[in-house]
Each structure stands twice: as C-alpha cells, then as structure tokens.
N, C-alpha and C. Protein backbone atom coordinates (compact mmCIF):
# COMPACT_ATOMS: atom_id res chain seq x y z
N UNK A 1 37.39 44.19 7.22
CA UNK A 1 36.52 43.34 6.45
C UNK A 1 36.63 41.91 6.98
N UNK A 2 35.69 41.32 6.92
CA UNK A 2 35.82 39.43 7.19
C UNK A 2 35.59 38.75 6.02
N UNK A 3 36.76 37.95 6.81
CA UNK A 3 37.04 37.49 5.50
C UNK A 3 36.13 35.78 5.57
N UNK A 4 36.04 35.08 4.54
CA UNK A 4 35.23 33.81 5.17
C UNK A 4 36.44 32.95 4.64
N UNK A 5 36.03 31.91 6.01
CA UNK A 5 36.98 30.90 5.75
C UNK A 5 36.27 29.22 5.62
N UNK A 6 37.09 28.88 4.39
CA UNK A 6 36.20 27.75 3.92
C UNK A 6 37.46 26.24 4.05
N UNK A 7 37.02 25.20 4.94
CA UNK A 7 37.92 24.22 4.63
C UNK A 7 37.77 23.45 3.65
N UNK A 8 38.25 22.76 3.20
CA UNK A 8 37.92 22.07 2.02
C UNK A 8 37.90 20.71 2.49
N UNK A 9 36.46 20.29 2.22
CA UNK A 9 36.03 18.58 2.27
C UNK A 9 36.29 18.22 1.49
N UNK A 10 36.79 16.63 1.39
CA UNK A 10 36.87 15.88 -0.05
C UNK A 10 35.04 15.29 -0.35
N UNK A 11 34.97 15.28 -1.60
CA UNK A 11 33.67 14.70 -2.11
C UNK A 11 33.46 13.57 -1.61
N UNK A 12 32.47 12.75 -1.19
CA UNK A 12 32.03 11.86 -1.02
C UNK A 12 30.99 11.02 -2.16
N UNK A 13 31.41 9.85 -3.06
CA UNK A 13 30.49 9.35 -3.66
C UNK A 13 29.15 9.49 -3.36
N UNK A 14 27.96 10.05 -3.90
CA UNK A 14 27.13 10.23 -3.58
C UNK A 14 26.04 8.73 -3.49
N UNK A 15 26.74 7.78 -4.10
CA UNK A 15 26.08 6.27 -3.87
C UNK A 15 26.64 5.94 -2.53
N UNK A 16 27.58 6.25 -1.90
CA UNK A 16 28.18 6.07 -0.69
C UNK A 16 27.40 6.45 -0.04
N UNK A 17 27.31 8.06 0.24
CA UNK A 17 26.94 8.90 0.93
C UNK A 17 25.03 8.48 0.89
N UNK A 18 24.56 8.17 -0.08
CA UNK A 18 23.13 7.64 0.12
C UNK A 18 23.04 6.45 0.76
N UNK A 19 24.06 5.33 0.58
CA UNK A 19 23.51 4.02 1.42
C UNK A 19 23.95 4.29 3.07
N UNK A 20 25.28 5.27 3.11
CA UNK A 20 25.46 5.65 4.27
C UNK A 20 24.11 6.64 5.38
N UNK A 21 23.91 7.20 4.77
CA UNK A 21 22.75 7.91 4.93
C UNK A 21 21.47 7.17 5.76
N UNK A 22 21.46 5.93 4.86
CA UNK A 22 20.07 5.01 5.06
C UNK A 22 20.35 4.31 5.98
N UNK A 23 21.47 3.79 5.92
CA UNK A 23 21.43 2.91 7.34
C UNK A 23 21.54 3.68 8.70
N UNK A 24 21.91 4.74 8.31
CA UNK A 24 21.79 5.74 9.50
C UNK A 24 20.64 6.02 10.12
N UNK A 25 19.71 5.92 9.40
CA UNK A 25 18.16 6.23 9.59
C UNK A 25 17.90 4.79 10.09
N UNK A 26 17.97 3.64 10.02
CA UNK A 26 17.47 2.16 9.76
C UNK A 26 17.87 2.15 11.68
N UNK A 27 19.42 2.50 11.93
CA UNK A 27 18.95 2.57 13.15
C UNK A 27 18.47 3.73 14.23
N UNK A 28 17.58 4.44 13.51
CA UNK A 28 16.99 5.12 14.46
C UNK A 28 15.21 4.69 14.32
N UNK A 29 14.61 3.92 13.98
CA UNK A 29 13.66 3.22 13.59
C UNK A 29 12.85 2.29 14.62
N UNK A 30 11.92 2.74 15.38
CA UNK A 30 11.48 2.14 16.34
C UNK A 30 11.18 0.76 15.72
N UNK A 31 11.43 -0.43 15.68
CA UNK A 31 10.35 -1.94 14.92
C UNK A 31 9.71 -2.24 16.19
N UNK A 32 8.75 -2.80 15.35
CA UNK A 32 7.53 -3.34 16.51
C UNK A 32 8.83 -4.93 16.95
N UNK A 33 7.74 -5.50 17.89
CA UNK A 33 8.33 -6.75 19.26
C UNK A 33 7.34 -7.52 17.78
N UNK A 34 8.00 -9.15 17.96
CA UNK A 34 7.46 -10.06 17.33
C UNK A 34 6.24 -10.13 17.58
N UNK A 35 5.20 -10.41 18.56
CA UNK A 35 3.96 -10.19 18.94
C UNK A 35 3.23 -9.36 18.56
N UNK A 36 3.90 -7.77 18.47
CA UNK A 36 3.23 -6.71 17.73
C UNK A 36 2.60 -6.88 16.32
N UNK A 37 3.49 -7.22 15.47
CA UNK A 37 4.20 -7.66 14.40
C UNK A 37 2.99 -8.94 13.50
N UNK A 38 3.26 -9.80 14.90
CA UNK A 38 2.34 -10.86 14.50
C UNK A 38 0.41 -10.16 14.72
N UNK A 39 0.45 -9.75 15.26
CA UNK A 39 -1.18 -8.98 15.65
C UNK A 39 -1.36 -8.18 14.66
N UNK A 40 -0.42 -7.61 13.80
CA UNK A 40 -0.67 -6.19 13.01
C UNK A 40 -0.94 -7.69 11.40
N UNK A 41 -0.07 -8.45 11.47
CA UNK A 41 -0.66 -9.31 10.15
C UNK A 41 -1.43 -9.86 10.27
N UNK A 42 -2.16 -10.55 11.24
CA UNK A 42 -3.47 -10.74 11.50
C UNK A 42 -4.95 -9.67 11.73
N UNK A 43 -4.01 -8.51 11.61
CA UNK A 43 -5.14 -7.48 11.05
C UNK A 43 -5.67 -7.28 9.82
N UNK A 44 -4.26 -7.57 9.37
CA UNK A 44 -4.15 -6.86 7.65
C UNK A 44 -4.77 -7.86 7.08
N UNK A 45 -4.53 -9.28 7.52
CA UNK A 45 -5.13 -10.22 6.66
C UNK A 45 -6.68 -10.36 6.61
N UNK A 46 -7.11 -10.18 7.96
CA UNK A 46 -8.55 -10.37 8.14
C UNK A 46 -9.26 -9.31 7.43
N UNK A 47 -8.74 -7.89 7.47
CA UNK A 47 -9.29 -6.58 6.88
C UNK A 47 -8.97 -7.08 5.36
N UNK A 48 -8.60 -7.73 4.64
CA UNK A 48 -8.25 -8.10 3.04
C UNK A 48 -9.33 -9.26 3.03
N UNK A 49 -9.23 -10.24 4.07
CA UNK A 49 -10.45 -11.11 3.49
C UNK A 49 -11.73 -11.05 3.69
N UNK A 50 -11.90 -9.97 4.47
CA UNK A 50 -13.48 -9.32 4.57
C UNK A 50 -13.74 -8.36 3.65
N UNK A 51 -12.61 -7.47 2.80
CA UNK A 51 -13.05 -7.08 1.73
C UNK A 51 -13.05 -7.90 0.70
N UNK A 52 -12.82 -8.87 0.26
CA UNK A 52 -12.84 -9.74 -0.68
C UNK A 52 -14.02 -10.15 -0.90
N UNK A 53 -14.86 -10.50 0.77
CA UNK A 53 -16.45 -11.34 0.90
C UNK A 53 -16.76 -10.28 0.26
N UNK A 54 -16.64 -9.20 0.41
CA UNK A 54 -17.89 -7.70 0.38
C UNK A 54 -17.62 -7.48 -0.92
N UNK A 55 -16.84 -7.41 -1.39
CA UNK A 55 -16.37 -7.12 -2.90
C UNK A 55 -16.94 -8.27 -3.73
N UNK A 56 -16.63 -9.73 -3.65
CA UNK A 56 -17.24 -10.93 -4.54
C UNK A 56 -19.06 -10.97 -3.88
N UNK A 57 -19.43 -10.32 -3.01
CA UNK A 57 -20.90 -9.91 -2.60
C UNK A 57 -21.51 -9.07 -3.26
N UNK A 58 -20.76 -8.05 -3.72
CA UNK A 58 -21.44 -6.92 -4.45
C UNK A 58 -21.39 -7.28 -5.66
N UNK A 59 -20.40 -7.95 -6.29
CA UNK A 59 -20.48 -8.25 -7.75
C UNK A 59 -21.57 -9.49 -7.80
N UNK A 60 -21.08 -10.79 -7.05
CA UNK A 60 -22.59 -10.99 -7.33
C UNK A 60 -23.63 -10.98 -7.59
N UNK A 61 -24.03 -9.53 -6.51
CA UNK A 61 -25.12 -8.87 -6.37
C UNK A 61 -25.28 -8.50 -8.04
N UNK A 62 -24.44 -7.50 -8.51
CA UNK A 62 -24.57 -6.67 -9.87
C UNK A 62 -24.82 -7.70 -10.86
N UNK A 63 -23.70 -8.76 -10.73
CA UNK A 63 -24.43 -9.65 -12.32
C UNK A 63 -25.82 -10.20 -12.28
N UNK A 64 -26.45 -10.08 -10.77
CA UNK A 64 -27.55 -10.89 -11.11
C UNK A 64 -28.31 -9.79 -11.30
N UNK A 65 -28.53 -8.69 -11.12
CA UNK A 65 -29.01 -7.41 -11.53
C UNK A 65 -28.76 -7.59 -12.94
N UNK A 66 -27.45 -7.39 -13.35
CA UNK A 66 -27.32 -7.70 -14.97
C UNK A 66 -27.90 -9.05 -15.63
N UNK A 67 -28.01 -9.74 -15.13
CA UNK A 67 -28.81 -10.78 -15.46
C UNK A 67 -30.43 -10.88 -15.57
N UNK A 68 -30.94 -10.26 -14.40
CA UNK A 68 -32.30 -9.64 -14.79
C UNK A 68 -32.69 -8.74 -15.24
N UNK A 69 -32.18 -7.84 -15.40
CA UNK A 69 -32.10 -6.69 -16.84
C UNK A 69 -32.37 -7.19 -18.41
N UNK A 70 -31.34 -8.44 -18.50
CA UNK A 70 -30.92 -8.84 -19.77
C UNK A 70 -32.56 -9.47 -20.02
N UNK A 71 -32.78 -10.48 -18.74
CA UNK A 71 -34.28 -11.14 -19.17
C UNK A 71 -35.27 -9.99 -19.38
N UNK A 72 -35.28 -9.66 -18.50
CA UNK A 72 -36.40 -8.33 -18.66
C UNK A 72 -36.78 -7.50 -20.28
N UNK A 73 -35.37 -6.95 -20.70
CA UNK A 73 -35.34 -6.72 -21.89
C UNK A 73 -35.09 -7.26 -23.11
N UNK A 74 -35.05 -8.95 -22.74
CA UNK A 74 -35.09 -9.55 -23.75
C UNK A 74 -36.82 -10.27 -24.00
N UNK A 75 -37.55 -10.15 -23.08
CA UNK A 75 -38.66 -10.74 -23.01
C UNK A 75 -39.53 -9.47 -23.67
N UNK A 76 -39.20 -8.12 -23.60
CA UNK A 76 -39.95 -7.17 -23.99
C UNK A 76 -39.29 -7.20 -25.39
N UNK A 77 -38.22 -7.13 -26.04
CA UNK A 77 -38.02 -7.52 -27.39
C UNK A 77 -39.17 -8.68 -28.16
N UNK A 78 -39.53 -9.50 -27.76
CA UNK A 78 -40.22 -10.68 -28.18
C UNK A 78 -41.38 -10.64 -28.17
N UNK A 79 -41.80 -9.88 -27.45
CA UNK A 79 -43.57 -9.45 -27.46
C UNK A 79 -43.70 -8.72 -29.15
C-alpha cells in the first residue's frame, strides 16, 4: 500500500500572505516609459473633453426641443 506523506507547513497570516502575493505580481508588471504614459493622458483627456462638447451639444439640442414643445403647446392651450 502507499502510504502519503504530508510535511507540515506552518500557516502563514493570510494578510501577509495577500500583501506578499501582490507585490509579487507588481513586479512582474510591464509599466509604460514616461512618454508612453504622457501620450496615453493626453488621449484620455481629449476623448473626455470631446465627449463633454457632444454631450452639453445634445442637451442643448433637447432643451431647446423642450422649449419649443412647451411654446407650441402652450399657444394651442390659448386658442
């Protein structure tokens, strides 16, 4: 018969064993070069403030829609 053989580890805090864990990963983590870095936030920013135009464009757009609605159906009330 075989028999199994088990050594015995001591426990490891598992708050240990998680921050140990992470930094383990942290250096295997390609980071971008400062230049990269700097080009990728000058993406993000420009792609956020061109949705902002398009977004405060469309609402615009809608209140003045809601705004000529309101005349529209307030002028047919009054007749």
């Amino acid at each position: 018969m075989s028999e199994k053989i088990t050594t015995h580890q001591p426990k490891r805090n598992p708050i240990v064993s998680y921050f140990a864990s992470a930094f383990e990963e942290f250096g295997k983590v390609t980071w971008p070069t400062k230049e990269q870095a700097a080009l990728l936030t000058g993406v993000i920013i420009a792609i956020s403030l061109l949705t902002a135009v398009l977004i405060g464009v469309f609402d615009l757009g809608l209140a003045e829609l809601y705004k000529l609605a309101l005349d529209k159906f307030s002028s047919i009330q009054t007749q």
